[in-house]
C-alpha atoms as a PDB file:
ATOM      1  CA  UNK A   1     128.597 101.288 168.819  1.00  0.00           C
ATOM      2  CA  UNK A   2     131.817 102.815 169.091  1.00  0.00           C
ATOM      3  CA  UNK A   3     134.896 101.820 171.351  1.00  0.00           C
ATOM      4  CA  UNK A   4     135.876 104.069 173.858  1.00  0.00           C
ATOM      5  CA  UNK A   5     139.296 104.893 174.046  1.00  0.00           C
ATOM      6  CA  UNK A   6     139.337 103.811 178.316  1.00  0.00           C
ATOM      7  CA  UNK A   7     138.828 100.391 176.955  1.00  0.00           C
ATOM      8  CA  UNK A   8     141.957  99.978 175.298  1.00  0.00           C
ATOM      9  CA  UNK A   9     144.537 100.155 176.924  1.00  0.00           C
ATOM     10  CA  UNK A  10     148.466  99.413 177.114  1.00  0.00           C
ATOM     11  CA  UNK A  11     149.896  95.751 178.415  1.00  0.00           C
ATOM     12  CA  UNK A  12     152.607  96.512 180.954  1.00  0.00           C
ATOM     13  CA  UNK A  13     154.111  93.518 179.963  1.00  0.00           C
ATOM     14  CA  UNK A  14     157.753  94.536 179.906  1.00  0.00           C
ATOM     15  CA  UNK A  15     158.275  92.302 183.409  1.00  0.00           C
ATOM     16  CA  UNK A  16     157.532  89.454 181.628  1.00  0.00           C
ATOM     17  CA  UNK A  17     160.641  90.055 179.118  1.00  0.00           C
ATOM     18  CA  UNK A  18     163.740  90.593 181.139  1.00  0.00           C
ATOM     19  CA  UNK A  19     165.674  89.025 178.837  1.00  0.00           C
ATOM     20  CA  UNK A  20     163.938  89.243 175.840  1.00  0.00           C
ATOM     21  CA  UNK A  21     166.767  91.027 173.601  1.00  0.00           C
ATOM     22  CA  UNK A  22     168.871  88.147 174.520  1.00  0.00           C
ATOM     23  CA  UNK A  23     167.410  85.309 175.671  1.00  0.00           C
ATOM     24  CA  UNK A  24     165.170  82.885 173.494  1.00  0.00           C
ATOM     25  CA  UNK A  25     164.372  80.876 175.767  1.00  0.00           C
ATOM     26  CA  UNK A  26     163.029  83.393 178.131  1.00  0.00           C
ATOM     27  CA  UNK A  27     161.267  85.433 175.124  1.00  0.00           C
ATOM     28  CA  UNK A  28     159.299  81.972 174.311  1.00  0.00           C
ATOM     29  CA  UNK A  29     158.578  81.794 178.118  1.00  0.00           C
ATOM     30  CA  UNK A  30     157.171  85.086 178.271  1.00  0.00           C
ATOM     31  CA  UNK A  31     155.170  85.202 175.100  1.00  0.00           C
ATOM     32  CA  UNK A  32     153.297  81.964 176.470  1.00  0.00           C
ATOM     33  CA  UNK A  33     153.032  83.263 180.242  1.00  0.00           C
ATOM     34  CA  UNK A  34     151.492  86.343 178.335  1.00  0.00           C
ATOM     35  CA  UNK A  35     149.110  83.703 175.973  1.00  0.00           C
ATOM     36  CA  UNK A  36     150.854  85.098 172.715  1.00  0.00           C
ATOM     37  CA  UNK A  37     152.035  83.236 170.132  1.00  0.00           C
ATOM     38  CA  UNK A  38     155.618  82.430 170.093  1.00  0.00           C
ATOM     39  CA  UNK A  39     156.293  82.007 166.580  1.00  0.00           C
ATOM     40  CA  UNK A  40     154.951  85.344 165.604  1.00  0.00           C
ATOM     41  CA  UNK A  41     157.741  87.032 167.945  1.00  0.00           C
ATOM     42  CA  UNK A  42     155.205  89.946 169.534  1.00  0.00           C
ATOM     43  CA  UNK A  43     156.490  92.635 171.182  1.00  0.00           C
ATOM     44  CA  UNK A  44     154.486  92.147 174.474  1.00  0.00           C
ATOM     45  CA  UNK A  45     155.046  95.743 175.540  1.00  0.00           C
ATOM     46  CA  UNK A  46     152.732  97.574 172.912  1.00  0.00           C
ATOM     47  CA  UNK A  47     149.857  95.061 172.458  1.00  0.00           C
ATOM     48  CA  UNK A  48     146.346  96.498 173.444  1.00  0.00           C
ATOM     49  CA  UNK A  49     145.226  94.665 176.740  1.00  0.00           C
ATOM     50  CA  UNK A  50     141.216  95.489 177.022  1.00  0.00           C
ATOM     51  CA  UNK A  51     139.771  94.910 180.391  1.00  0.00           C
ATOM     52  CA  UNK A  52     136.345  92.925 180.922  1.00  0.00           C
ATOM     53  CA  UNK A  53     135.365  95.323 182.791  1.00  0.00           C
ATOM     54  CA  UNK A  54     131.141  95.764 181.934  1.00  0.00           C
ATOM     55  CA  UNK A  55     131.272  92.717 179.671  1.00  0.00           C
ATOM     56  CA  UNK A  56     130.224  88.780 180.381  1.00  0.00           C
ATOM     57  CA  UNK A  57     132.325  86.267 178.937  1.00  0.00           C
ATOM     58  CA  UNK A  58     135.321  84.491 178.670  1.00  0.00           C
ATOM     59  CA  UNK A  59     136.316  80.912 177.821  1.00  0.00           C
ATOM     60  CA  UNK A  60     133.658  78.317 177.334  1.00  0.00           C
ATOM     61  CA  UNK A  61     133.260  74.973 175.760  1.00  0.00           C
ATOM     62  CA  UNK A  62     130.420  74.829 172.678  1.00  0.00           C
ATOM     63  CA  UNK A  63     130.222  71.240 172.343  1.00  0.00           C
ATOM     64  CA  UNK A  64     133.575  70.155 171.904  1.00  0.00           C
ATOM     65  CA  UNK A  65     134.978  73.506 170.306  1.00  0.00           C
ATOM     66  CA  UNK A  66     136.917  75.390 172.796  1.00  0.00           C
ATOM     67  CA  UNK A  67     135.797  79.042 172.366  1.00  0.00           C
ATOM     68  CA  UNK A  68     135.732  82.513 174.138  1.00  0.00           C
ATOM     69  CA  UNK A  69     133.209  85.596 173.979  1.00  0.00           C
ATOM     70  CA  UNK A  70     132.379  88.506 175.016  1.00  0.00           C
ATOM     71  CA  UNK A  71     129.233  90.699 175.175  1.00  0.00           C
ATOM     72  CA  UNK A  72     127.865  93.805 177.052  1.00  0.00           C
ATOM     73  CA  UNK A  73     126.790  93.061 180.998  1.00  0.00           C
ATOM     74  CA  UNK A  74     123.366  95.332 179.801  1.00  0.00           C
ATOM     75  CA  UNK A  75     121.206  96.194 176.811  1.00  0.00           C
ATOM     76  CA  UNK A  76     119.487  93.177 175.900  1.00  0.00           C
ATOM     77  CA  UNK A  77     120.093  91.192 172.808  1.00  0.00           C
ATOM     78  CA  UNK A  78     123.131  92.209 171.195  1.00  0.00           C
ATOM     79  CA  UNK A  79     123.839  91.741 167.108  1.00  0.00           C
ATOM     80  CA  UNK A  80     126.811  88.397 166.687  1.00  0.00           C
ATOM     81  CA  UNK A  81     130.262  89.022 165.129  1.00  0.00           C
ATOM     82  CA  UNK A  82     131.977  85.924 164.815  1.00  0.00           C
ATOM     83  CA  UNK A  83     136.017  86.419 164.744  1.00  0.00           C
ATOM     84  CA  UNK A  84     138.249  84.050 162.888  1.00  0.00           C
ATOM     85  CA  UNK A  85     141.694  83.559 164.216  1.00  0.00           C
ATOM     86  CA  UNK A  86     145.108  83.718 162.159  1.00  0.00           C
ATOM     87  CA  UNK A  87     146.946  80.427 161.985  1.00  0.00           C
ATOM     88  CA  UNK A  88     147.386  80.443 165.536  1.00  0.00           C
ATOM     89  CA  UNK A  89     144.101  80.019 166.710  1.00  0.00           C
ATOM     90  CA  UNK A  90     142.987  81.770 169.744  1.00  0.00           C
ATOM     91  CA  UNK A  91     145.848  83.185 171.648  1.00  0.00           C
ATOM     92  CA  UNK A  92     145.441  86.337 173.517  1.00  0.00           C
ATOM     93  CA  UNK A  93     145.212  88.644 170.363  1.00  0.00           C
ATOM     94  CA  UNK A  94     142.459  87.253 168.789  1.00  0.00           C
ATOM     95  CA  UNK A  95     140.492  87.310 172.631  1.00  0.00           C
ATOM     96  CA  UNK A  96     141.415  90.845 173.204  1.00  0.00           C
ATOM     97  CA  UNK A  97     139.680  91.740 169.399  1.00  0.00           C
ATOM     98  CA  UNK A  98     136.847  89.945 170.870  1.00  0.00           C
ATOM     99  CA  UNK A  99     136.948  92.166 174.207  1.00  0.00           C
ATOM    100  CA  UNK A 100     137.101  95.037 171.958  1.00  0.00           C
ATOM    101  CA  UNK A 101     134.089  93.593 169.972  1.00  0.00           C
ATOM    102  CA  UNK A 102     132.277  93.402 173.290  1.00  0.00           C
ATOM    103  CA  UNK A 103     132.676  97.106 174.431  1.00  0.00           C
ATOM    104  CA  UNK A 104     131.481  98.093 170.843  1.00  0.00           C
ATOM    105  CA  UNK A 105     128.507  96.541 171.755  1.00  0.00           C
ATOM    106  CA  UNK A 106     127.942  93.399 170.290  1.00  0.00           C
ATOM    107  CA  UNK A 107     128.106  89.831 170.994  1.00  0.00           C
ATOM    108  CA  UNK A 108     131.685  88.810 170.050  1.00  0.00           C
ATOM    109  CA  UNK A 109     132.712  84.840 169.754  1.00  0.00           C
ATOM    110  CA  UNK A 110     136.040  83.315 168.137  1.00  0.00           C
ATOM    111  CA  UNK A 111     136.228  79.668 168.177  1.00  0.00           C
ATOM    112  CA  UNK A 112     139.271  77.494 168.356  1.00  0.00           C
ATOM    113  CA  UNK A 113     139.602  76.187 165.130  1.00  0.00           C
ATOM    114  CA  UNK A 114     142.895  73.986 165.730  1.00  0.00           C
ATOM    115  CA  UNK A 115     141.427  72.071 168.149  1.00  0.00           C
ATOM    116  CA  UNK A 116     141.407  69.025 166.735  1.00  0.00           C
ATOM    117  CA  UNK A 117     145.066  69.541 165.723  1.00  0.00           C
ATOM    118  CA  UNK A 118     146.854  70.950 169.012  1.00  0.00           C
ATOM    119  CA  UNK A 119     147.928  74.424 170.597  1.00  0.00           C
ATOM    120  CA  UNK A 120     149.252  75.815 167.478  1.00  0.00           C
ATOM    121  CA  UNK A 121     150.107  78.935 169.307  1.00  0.00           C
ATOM    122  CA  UNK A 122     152.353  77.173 171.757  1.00  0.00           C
ATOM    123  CA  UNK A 123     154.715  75.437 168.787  1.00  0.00           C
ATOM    124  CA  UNK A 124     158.323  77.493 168.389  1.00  0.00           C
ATOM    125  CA  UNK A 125     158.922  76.422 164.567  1.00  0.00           C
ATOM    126  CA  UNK A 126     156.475  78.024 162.285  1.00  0.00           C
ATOM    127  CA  UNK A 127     157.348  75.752 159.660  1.00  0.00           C
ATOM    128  CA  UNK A 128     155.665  73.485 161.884  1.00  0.00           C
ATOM    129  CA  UNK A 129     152.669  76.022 162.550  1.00  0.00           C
ATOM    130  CA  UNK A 130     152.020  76.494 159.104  1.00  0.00           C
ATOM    131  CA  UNK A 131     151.845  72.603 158.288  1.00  0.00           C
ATOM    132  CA  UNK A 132     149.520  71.822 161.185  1.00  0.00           C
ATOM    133  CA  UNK A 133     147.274  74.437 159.861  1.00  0.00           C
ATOM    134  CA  UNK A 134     146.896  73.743 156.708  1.00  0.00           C
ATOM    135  CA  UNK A 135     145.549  70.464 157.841  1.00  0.00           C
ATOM    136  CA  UNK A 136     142.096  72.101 158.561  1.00  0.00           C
ATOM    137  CA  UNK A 137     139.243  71.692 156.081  1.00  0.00           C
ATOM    138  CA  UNK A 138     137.112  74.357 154.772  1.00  0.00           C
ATOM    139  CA  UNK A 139     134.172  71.909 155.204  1.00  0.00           C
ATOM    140  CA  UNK A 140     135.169  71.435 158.943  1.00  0.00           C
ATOM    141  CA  UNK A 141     135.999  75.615 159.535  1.00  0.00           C
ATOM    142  CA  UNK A 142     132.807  75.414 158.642  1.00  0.00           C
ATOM    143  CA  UNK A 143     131.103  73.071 160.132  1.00  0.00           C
ATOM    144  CA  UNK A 144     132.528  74.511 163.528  1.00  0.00           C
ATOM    145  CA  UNK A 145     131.548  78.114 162.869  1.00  0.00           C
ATOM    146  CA  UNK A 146     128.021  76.738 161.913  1.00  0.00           C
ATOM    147  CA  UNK A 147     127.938  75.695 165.822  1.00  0.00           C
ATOM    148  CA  UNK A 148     129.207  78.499 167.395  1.00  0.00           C
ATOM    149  CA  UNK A 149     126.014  80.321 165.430  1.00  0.00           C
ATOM    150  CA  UNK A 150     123.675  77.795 166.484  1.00  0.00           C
ATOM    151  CA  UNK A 151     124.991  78.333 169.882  1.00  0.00           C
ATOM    152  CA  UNK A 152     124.673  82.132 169.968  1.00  0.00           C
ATOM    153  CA  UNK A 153     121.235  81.546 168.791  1.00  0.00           C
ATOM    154  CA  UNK A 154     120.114  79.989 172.299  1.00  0.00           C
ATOM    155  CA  UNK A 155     121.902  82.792 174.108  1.00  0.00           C
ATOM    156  CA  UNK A 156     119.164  85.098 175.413  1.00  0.00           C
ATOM    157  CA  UNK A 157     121.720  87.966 174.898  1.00  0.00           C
ATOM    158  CA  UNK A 158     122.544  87.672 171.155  1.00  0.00           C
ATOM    159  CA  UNK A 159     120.609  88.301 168.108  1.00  0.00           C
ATOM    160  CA  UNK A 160     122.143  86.217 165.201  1.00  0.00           C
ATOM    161  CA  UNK A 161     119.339  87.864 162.600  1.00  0.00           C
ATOM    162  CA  UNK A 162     122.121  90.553 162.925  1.00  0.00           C
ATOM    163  CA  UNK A 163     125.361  88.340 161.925  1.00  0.00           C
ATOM    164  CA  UNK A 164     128.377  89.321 161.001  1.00  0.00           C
ATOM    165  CA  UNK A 165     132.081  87.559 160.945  1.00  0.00           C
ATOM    166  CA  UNK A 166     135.520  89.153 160.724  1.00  0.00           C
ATOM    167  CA  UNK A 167     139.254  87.600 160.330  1.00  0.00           C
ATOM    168  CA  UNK A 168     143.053  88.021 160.296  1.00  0.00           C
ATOM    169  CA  UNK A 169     145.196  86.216 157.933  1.00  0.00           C
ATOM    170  CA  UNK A 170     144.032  82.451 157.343  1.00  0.00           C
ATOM    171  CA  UNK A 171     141.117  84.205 159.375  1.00  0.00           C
ATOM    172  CA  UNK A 172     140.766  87.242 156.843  1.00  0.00           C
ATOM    173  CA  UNK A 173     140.741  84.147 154.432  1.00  0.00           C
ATOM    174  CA  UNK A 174     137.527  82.252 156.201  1.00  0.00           C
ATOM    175  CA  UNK A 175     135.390  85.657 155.965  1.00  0.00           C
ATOM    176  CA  UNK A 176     135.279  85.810 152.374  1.00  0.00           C
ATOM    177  CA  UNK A 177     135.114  81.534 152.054  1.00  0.00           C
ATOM    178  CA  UNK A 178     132.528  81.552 154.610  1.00  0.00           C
ATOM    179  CA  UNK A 179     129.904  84.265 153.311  1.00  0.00           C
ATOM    180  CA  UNK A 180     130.318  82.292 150.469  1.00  0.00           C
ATOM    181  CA  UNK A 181     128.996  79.287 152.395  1.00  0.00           C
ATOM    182  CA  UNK A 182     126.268  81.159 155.172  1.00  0.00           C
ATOM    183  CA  UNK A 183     123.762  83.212 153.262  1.00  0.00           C
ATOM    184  CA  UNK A 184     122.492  84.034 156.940  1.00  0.00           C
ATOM    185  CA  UNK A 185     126.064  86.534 156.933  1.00  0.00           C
ATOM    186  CA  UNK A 186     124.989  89.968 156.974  1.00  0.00           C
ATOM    187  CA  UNK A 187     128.179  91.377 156.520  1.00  0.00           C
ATOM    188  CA  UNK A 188     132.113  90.621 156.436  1.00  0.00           C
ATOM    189  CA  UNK A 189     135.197  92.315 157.421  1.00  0.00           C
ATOM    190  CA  UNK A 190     138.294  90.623 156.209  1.00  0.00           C
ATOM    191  CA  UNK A 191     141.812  91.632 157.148  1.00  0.00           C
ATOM    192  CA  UNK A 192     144.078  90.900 154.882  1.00  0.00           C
ATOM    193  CA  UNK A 193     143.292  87.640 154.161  1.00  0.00           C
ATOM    194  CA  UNK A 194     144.828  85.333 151.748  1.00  0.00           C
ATOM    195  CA  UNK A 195     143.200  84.566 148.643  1.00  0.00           C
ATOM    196  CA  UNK A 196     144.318  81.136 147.002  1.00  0.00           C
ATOM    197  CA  UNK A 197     143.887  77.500 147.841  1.00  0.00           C
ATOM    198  CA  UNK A 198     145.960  75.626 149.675  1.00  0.00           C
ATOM    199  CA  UNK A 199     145.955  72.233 148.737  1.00  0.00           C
ATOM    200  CA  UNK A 200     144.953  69.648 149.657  1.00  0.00           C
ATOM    201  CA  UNK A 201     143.159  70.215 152.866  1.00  0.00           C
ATOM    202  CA  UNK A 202     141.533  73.792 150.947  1.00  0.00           C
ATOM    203  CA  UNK A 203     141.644  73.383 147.136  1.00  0.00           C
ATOM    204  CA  UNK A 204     139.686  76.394 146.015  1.00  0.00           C
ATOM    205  CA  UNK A 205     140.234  80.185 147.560  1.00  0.00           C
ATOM    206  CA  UNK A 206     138.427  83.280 147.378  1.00  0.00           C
ATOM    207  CA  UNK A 207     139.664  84.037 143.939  1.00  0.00           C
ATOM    208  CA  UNK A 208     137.526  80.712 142.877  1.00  0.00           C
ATOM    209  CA  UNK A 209     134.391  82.067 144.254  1.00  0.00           C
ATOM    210  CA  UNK A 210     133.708  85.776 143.768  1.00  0.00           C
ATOM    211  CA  UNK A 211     130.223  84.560 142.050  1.00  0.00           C
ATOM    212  CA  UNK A 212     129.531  83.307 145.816  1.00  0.00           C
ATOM    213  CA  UNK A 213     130.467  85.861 147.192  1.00  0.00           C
ATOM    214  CA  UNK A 214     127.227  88.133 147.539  1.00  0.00           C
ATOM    215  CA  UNK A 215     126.860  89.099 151.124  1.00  0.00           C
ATOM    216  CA  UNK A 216     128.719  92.630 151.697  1.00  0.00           C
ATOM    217  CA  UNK A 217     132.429  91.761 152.749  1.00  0.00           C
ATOM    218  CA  UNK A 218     135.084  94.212 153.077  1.00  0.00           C
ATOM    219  CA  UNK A 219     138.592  93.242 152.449  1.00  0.00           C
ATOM    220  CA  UNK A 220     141.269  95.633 154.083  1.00  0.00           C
ATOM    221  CA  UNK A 221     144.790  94.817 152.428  1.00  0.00           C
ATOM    222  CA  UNK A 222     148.108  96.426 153.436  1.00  0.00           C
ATOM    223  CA  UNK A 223     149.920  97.659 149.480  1.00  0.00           C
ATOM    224  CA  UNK A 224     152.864  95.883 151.008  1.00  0.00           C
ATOM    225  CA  UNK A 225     151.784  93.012 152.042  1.00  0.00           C
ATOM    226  CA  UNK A 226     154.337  90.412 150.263  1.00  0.00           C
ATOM    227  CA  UNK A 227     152.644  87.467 151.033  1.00  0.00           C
ATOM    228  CA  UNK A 228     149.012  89.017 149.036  1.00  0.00           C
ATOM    229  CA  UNK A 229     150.487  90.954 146.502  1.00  0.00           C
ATOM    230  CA  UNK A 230     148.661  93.772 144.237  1.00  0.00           C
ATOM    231  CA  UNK A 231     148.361  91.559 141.773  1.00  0.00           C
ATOM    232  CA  UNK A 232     145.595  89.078 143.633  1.00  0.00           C
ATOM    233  CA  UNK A 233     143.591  91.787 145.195  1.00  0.00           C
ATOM    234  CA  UNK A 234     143.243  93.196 141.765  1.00  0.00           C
ATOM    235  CA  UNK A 235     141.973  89.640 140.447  1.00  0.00           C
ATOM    236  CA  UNK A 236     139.721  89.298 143.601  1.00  0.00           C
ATOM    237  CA  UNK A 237     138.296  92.712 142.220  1.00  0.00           C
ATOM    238  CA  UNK A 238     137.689  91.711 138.669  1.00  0.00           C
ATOM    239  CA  UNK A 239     136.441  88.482 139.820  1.00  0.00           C
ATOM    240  CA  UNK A 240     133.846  90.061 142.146  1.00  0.00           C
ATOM    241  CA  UNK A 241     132.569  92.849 139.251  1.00  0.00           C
ATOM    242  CA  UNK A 242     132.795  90.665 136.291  1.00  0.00           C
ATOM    243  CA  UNK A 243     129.092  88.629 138.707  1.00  0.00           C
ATOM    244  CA  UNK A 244     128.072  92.247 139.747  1.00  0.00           C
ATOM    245  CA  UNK A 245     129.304  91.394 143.930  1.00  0.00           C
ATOM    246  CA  UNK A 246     131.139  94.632 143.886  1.00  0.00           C
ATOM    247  CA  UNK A 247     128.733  96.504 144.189  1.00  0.00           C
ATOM    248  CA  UNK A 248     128.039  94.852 147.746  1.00  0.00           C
ATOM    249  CA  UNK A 249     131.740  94.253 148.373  1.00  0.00           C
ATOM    250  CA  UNK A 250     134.489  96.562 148.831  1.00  0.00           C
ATOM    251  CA  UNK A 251     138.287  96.386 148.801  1.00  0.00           C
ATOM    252  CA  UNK A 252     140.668  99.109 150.604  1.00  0.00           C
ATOM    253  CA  UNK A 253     144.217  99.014 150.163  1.00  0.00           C
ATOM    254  CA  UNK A 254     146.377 100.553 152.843  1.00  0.00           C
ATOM    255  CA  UNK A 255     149.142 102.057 150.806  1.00  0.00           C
ATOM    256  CA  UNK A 256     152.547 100.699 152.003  1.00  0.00           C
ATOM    257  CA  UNK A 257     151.604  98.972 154.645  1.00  0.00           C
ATOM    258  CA  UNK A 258     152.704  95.020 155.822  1.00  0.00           C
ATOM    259  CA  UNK A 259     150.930  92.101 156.333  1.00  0.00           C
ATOM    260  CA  UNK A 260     148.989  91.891 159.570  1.00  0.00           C
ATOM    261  CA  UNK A 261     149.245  95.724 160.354  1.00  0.00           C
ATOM    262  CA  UNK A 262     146.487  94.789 162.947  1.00  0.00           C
ATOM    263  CA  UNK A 263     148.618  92.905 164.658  1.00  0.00           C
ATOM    264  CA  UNK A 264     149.327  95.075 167.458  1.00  0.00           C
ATOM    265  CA  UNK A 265     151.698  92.300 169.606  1.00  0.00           C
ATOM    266  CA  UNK A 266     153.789  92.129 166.557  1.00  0.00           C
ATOM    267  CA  UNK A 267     156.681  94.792 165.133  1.00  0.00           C
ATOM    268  CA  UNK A 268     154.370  94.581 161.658  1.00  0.00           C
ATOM    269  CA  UNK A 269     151.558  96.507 163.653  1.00  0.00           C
ATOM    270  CA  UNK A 270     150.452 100.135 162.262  1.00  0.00           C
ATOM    271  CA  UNK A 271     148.991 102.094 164.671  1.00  0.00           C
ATOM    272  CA  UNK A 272     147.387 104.556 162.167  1.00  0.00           C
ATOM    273  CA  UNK A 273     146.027 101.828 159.467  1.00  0.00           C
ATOM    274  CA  UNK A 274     145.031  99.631 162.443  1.00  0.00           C
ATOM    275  CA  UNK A 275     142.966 102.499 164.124  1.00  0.00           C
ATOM    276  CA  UNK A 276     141.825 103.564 160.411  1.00  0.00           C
ATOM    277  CA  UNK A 277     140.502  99.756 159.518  1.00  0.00           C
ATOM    278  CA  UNK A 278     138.409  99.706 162.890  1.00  0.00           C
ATOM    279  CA  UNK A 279     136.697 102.375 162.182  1.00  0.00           C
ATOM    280  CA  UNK A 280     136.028 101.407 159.154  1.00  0.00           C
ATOM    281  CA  UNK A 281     134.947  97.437 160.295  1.00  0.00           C
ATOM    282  CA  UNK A 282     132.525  98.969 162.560  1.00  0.00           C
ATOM    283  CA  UNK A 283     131.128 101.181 159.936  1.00  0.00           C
ATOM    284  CA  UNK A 284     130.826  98.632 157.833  1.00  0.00           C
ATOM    285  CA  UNK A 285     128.594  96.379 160.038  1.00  0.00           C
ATOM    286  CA  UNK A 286     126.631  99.181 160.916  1.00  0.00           C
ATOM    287  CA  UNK A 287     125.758 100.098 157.189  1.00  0.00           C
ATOM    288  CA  UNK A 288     124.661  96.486 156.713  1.00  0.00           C
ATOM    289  CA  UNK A 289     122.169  96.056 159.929  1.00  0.00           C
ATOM    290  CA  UNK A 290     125.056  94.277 162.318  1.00  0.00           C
ATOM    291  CA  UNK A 291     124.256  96.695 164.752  1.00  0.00           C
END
């Protein structure tokens, strides 16, 4: 299940930013044209645009929870990777990792999880997208993610006895909160994802529950991140050997490297990290029967 290197190719997005350099107005314009989010200032031009070409999918409604998949056109059931969004929900980032997802083989699905709060990805303050995040509920994360598996599990083309879940950010965050919660996880892959609570809407964090956490997760962390420094991913390690889940659980550090490295619409992107923590997400399912 490996992604071939046709599938991934560059946005020519530059005619959507004439004025980009200069104009704010038109930048904003263009990011949302493009289905980017505005407040995390992406440099359209290098983000990976992966075609749907072979693949079913696309936007769909799973009870009330907006969502959007992607899985193979052929091969029968395919194993489920669930893919948590940052704290913009599901702009066009997070549904090109699940078109990526898709040509590696599997049966790819990120929910909206801001639904019930608004287009978080649309708002031009971060201020304001951080505050209308941190609204949402661990209990209702989820509660939603719990649906999108029950609905995979009437898809003829998806095998959820093969489940696995990854994340960026406040998404990287879920992954470790929600093996914690679904024992039916296989496997977890979380990008640097934060690891305390944030009060009040999500009092406890990973730190609080490394004796949960016994399904195989791994955590890739940039050295440089300065929002999740050193200091926490060391604790999260402690925490997880001092109840004996390190030896299913794994933490890589990418040494000097920023927050969201992945983050291939945004100047924080590293090309080599990025390519090197793929690899290593796939390799990871694989090992643990998501594939």
């Amino acid at each position: 299940m490996e992604e071939s290197s046709r599938d991934l190719q560059n946005a020519d997005l530059n005619s959507l930013l004439p004025d980009v350099q200069v104009d704010r107005r038109g930048f904003i314009a263009a990011a949302l044209a493009a289905g980017f989010a505005v407040t995390a200032e992406p440099v359209l031009a290098q983000a990976i645009k992966t075609p749907m070409d072979g693949l079913d999918g696309g936007d769909v409604k799973i009870g009330d929870i907006p969502a959007y998949y992607a899985v193979p056109k052929r091969g029968g059931k395919r194993p489920v990777v669930l893919v948590v969004a940052e704290i913009w929900g599901n702009h066009e980032h997070i549904k090109d990792v699940v078109r990526r997802l898709g040509h590696a083989g599997y049966f790819a699905v990120a929910n909206e999880p801001y639904f019930r709060i608004g287009e978080l990805w649309k708002l031009t303050d971060i201020k304001e997208v951080i505050a209308e995040a941190n609204k949402l509920t661990d209990e209702q994360a989820f509660a939603d993610l719990d649906a999108v598996v029950a609905w995979a599990a009437k898809d003829k083309r998806a095998n959820v006895e093969k489940l696995g879940i990854t994340g960026f950010c406040r998404g990287g965050r879920m992954v470790w909160m929600y093996t914690a919660h679904n024992k039916k996880v296989d496997a977890g892959v979380a990008w640097y994802g934060s690891l305390m609570p944030i009060p009040p809407a999500m009092p406890t964090g990973p730190l609080d529950l490394t004796d949960k956490i016994d399904r195989p997760v791994l955590g890739l962390y940039g050295g440089a991140d300065q929002g999740i420094p050193l200091e926490q991913i060391e604790r999260l390690r402690a925490g997880l050997h001092a109840f004996g889940n390190d030896k299913k659980s794994r933490i890589h550090v990418y040494e000097g490297m920023p927050h969201a490295f992945n983050a291939d619409y945004r100047p924080s992107y590293r090309k080599q990290a990025a390519a090197d923590g793929w690899k290593r997400m796939l390799a990871w399912f694989k090992r643990h029967g998501v594939a």
